[in-house]
Every structure is written in C-alpha cells, then in structure tokens.
Protein backbone atom coordinates (compact mmCIF):
# COMPACT_ATOMS: atom_id res chain seq x y z
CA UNK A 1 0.00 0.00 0.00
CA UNK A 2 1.26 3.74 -0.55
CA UNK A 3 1.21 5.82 2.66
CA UNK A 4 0.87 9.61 2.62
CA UNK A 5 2.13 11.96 5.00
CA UNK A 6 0.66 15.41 4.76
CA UNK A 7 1.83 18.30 7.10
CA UNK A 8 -0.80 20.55 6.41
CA UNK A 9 -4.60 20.64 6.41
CA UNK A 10 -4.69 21.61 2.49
CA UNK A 11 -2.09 18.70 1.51
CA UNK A 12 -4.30 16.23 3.51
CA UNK A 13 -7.56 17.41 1.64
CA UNK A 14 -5.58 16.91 -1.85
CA UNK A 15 -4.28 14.02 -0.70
CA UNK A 16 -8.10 12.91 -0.03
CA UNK A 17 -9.11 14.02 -3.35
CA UNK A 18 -6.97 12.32 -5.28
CA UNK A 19 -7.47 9.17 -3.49
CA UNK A 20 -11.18 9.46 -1.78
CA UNK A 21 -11.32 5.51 -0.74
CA UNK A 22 -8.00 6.26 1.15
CA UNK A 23 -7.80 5.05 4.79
CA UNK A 24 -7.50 7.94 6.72
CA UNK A 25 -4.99 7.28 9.17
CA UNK A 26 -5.06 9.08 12.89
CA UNK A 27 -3.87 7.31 15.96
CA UNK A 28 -4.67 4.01 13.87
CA UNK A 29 -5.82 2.36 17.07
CA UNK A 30 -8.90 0.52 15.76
CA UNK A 31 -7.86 0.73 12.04
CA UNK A 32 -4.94 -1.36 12.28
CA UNK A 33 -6.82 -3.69 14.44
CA UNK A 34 -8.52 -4.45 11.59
CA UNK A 35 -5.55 -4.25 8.71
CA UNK A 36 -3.84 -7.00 10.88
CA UNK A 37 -6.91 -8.86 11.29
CA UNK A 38 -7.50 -8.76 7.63
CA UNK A 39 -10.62 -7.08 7.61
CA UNK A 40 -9.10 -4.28 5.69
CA UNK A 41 -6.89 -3.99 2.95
CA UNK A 42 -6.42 -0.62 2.03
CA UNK A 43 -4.68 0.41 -1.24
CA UNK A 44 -4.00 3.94 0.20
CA UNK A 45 -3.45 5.45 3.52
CA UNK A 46 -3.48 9.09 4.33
CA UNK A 47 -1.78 9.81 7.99
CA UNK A 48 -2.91 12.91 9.06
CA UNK A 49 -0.96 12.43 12.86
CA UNK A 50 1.49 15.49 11.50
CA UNK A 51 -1.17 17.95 10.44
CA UNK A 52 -0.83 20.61 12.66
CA UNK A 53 -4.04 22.42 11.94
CA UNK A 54 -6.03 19.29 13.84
CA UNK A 55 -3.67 18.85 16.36
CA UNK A 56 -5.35 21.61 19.14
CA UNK A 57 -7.83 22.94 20.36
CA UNK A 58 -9.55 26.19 21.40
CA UNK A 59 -12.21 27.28 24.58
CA UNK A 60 -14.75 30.16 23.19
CA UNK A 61 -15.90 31.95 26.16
CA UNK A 62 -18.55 34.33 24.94
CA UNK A 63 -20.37 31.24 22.99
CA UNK A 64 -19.08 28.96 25.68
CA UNK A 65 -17.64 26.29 23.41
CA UNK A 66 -14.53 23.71 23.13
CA UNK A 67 -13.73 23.25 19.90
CA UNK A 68 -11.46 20.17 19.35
CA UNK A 69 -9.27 19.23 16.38
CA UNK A 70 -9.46 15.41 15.33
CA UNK A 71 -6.13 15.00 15.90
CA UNK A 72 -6.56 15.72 20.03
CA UNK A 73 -5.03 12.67 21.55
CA UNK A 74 -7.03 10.93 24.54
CA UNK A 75 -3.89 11.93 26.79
CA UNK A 76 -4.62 15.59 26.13
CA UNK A 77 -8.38 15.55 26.83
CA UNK A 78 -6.98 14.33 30.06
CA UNK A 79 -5.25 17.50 31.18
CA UNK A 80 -6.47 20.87 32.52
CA UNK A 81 -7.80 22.88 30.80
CA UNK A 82 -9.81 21.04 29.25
CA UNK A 83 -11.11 18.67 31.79
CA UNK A 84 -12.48 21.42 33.74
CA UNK A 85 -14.19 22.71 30.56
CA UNK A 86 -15.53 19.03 29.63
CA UNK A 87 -15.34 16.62 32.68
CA UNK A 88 -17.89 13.20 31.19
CA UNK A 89 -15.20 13.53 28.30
CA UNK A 90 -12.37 13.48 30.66
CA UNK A 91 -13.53 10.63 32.62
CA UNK A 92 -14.02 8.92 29.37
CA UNK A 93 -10.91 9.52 27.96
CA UNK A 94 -9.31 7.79 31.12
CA UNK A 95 -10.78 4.91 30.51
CA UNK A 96 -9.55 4.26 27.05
CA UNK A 97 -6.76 1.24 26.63
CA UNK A 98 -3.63 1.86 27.85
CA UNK A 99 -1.41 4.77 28.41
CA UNK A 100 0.46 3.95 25.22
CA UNK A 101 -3.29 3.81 23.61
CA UNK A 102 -4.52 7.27 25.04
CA UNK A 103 -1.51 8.92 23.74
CA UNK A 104 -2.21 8.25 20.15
CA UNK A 105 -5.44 7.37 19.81
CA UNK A 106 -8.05 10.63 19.28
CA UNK A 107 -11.73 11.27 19.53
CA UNK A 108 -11.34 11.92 15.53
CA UNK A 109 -10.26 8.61 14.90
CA UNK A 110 -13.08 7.28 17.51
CA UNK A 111 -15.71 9.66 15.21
CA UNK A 112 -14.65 8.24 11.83
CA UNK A 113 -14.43 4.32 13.39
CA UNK A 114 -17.96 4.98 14.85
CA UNK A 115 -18.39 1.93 16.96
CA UNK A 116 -21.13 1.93 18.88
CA UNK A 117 -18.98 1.31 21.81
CA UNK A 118 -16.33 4.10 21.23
CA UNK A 119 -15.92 5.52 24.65
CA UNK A 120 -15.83 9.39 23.13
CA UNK A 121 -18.81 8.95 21.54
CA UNK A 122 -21.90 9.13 24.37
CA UNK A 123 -19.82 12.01 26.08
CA UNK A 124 -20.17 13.17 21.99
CA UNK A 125 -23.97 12.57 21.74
CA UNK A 126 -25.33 13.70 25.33
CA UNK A 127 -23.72 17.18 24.63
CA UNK A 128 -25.20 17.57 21.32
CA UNK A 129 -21.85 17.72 19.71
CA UNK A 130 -21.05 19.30 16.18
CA UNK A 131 -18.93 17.45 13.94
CA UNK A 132 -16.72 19.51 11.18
CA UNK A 133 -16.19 18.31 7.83
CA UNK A 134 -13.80 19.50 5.01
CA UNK A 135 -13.05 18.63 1.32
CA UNK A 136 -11.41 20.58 -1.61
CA UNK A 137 -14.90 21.46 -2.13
CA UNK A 138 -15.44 23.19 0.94
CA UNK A 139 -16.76 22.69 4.97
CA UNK A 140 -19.53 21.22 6.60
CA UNK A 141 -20.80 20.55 9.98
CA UNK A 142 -23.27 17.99 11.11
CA UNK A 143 -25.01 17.58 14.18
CA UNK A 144 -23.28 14.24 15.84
CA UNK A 145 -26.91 12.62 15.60
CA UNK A 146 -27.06 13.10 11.96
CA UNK A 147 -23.07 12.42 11.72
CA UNK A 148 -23.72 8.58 13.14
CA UNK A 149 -25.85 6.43 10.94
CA UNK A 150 -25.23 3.02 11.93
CA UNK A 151 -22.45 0.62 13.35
CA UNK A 152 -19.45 1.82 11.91
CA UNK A 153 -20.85 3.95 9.33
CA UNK A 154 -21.38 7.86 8.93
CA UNK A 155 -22.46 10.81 7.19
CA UNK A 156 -18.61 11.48 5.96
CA UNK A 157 -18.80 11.39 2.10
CA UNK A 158 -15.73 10.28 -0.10
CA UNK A 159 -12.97 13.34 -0.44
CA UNK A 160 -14.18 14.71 3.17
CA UNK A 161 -11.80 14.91 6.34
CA UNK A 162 -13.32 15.22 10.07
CA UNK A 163 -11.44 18.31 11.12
CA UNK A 164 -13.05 18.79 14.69
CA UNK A 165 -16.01 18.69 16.85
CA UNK A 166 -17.30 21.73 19.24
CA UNK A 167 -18.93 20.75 22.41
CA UNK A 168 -20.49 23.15 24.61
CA UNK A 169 -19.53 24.20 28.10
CA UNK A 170 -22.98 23.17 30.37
CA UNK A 171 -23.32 24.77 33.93
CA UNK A 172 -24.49 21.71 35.75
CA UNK A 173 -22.48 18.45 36.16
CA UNK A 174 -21.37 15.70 33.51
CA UNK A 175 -20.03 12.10 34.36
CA UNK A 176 -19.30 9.08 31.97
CA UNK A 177 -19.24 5.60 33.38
CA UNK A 178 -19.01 1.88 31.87
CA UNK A 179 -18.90 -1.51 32.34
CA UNK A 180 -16.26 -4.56 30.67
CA UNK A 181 -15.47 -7.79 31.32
CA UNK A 182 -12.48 -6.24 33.83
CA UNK A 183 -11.32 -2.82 35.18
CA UNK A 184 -9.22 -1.69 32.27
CA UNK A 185 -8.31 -2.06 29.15
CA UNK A 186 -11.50 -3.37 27.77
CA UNK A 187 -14.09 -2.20 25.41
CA UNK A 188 -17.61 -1.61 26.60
CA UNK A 189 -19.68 -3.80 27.21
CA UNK A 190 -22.49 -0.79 27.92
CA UNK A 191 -21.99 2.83 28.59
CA UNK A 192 -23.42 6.03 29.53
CA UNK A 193 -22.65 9.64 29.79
CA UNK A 194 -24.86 11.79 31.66
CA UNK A 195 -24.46 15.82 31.91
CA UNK A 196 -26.47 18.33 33.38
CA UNK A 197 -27.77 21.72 32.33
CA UNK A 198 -28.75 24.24 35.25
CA UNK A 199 -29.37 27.27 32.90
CA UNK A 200 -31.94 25.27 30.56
CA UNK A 201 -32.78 22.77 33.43
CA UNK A 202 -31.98 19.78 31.37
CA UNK A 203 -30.62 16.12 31.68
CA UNK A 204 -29.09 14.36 28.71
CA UNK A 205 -28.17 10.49 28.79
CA UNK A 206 -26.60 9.06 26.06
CA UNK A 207 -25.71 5.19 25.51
CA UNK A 208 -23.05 3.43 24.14
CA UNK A 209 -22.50 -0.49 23.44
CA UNK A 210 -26.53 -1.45 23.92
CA UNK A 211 -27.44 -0.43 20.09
CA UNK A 212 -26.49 0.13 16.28
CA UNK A 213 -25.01 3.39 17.17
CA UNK A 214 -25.38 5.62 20.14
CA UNK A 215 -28.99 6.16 21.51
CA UNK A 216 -30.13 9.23 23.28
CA UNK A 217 -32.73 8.37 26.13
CA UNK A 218 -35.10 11.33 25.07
CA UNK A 219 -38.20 9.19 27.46
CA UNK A 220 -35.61 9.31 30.58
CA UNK A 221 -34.22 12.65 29.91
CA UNK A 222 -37.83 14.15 30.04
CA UNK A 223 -38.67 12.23 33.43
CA UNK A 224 -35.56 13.15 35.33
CA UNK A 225 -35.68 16.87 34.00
CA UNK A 226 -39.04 17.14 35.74
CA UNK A 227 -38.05 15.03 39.04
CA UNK A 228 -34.64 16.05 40.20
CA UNK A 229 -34.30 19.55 42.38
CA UNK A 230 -32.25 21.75 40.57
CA UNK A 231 -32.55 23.91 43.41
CA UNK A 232 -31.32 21.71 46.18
CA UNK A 233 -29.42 19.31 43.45
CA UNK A 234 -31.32 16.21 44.83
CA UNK A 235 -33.24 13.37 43.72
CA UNK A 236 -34.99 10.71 45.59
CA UNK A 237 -33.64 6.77 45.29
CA UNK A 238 -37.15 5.67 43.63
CA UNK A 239 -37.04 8.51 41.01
CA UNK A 240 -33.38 7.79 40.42
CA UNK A 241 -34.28 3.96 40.32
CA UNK A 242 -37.23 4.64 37.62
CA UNK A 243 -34.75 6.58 35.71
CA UNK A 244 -32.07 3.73 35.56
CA UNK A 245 -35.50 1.57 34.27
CA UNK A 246 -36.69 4.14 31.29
CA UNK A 247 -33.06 4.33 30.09
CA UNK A 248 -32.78 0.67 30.45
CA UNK A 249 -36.08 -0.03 28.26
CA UNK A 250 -34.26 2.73 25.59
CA UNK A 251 -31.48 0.42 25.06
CA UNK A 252 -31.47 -2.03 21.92
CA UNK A 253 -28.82 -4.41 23.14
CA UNK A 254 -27.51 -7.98 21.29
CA UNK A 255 -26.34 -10.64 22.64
CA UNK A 256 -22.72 -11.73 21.29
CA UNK A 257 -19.60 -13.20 22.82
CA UNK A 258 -18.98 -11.00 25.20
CA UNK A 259 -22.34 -10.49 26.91
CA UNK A 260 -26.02 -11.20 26.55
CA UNK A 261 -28.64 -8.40 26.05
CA UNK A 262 -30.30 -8.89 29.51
CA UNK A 263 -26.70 -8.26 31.18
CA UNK A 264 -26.20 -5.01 28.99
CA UNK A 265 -29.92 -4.21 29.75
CA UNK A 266 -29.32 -4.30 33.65
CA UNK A 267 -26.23 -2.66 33.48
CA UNK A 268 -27.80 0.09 31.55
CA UNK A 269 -30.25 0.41 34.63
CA UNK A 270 -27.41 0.46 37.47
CA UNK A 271 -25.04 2.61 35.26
CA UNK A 272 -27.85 5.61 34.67
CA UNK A 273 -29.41 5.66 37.57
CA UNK A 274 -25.72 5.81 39.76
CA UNK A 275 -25.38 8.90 37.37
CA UNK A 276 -28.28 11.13 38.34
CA UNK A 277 -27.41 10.21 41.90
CA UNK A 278 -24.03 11.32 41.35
CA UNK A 279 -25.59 14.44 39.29
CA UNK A 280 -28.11 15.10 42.12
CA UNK A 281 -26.44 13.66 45.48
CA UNK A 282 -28.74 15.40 48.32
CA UNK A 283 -31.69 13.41 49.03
C-alpha cells in the first residue's frame, strides 16, 4: 500500500481528493486492528498524525464552546484545561486502553471508526456535539446525531476529512461511566454519559454499546428533568431507580460473545441511575 504523509490541512484534503477511498490514518488504534486482522486492505493510507491544523484545540468563552481538532489525543483531553471545561469527556478519555493507547489514539479517529462502543462517543452525543467536515470542495458541519448512521458507518462522504467537533460548556455536572469484562483495558460492554444543564434545566443520557449506534434516552431525559431539584441538586432513590429503568427499556442491546442483552440491559439500569445520583447527590 502507498502511505501519505501530509503536514498541512490543504495537503491532507488533496491528498483525499486524489485518493477518496483512502484510509485515513489518525492514531490508527482501531484501524490497524482491523488491517492485521484482515478485515481491511487498504490500497491507500493518508496519515494525518502530522497535520498541525487538527492537532489543538480552542475554549470560546462568549459562545461557551470547546472546539477540538481530530487529531486531540485521549492523553490531552486528560489535562487541565480542558477537563475542567468538559469533565464526562475526561472521565471517558481515562478509561480508554492503555497509556500507550490514550496517547495516540483521538476522539477523531473514535468519530470516523464509529463503533457503537467508542468511549468518546456518548460524552459526543449527550452534549449535542457538532462534527466539522472538510473537502477541496469546501466545509460542513453535522449535528453528531445526523453524523452517526449506523455501526461503523457515517455521514462522511468520499474526499471529506473530520477536522473537529465543538462541544459546549454546560453549567451543571457531567459524568461518563461503563462496564467490561475487567477494570481496564476493555471495550464496553455498555456505557453512559450523563451531563447536566442548570441554565436550561436539562438532563441528557446518552448510551453506548446497547445499540447500532449511540442512543439518546429522550423518554428518561424528560422524566428526570421534571423530578430532580435543581434547586437543592437532589433526587430521591425511587425517582433515580425509575430513571435507571426508562433508560434501560431505551437500550437495543444484542447478545454476542462478550455479553447477553439482559446483562447489557441491567447494566444500563445500574449505570444511569448511579449517574443522576451522582448528578443530584442530596436526598
């Protein structure tokens, strides 16, 4: 196969055009997963790790927005700033492989793979997240529900490059938790990110690994929005309980090698309804 190298954002977009089936190489976590698997055999790769123009990312105060290159390691999302700015991503980026993993791989690269159990992804979807698309033609942007279409497929058309996503800055407070077959290092078996709006009284939950991509739990969201105190920042155990249950019944799980559906299910339950405690801890 012929690898290309760009160092900037216009060499990467000609590089795209001339070669729009490319395999657009970030941190190449999951893509060579599957290149040594066999799964893929591309003719063309396009590494776009040295393209400096994807490789930050910048806070907007007055709109109150991160925007963040798809080059942004895992490592990075980490670190303060920006885990102050966008805690559920944060906590989701710690839980992503190993050290050595988190330090290449980027929530670009987890946007193009779009695996339903990406752990970027929920923190992506329950913050209504914008993804930015460019081609020699021009830029796009896409809201993330329209960007994800199905397992492993998106919205991206042939010549375009993800360039970035903007998330907002919420007042209230954000977590992202998951289960796996062990501690660390493991892919999820079923996720959620929850995060909290006090200005616009809202609750978003978003979940990973239970469906063909990731589901918003619009019945739950509704329910807890008119339950919790945002006043006092509590919820009772039975509403937090009945919570865990609608965002349980949301869930579209399968059952595969790894787990059934009913386990996924019930963790699903536990997983959103330790959330909204967490989110609202003063009975």
């Amino acid at each position: 196969m012929s690898v290309i190298v760009p160092k900037s954002l216009s060499d990467a977009l000609a590089a795209l055009a001339d070669n729009p089936d490319a395999l657009v190489l970030a941190g190449g976590t999951d893509a060579m997963v599957e290149v040594n698997s066999g799964h893929r055999k591309p003719s063309h790769v396009i590494a776009i790790n040295r393209v400096s123009e994807l490789r930050s990312w910048t806070f907007d105060p007055v709109a109150a927005t991160v925007h963040i290159g798809s080059g942004v390691t895992y490592a990075e999302l980490m670190e303060s700033p920006v885990a102050q700015l966008l805690p559920a991503l944060a906590e989701a980026s710690r839980t992503v492989g190993s050290p050595q993993i988190r330090h290449t791989g980027t929530l670009g690269g987890n946007l193009g793979t779009c695996s339903p159990a990406g752990d970027g992804l929920p923190v992506v979807s329950a913050l209504d997240g914008m993804v930015h698309l460019a081609s020699v033609a021009g830029d796009r942007s896409l809201s993330v529900h329209e960007f994800m279409v199905g397992v492993k497929r998106t919205a991206r058309q042939p010549g375009e490059l993800i360039t970035g996503v903007t998330l907002p800055v919420l007042s209230g407070w954000q977590g992202y938790s998951k289960v796996g077959v062990r501690n660390a290092m493991v892919i999820a078996l079923a996720s959620t990110c929850l995060a909290t709006d006090l200005d616009s009284r809202n609750v978003r939950l978003a979940l990973g690994s239970v469906g063909p991509t990731i589901l918003r739990c619009v019945e739950a969201e509704a329910f807890a929005a008119a339950v919790v105190s945002f006043e006092s920042q509590s919820v009772s155990a039975s509403d937090a309980r009945r919570f865990g249950e609608l965002a349980a019944a949301a869930s579209r799980p399968i059952n595969d090698h790894r787990a059934t559906a009913e386990y996924r299910r019930h963790a699903i339950g536990v997983l959103a309804s330790r959330l909204l405690r967490r989110a609202f801890p003063n009975e």
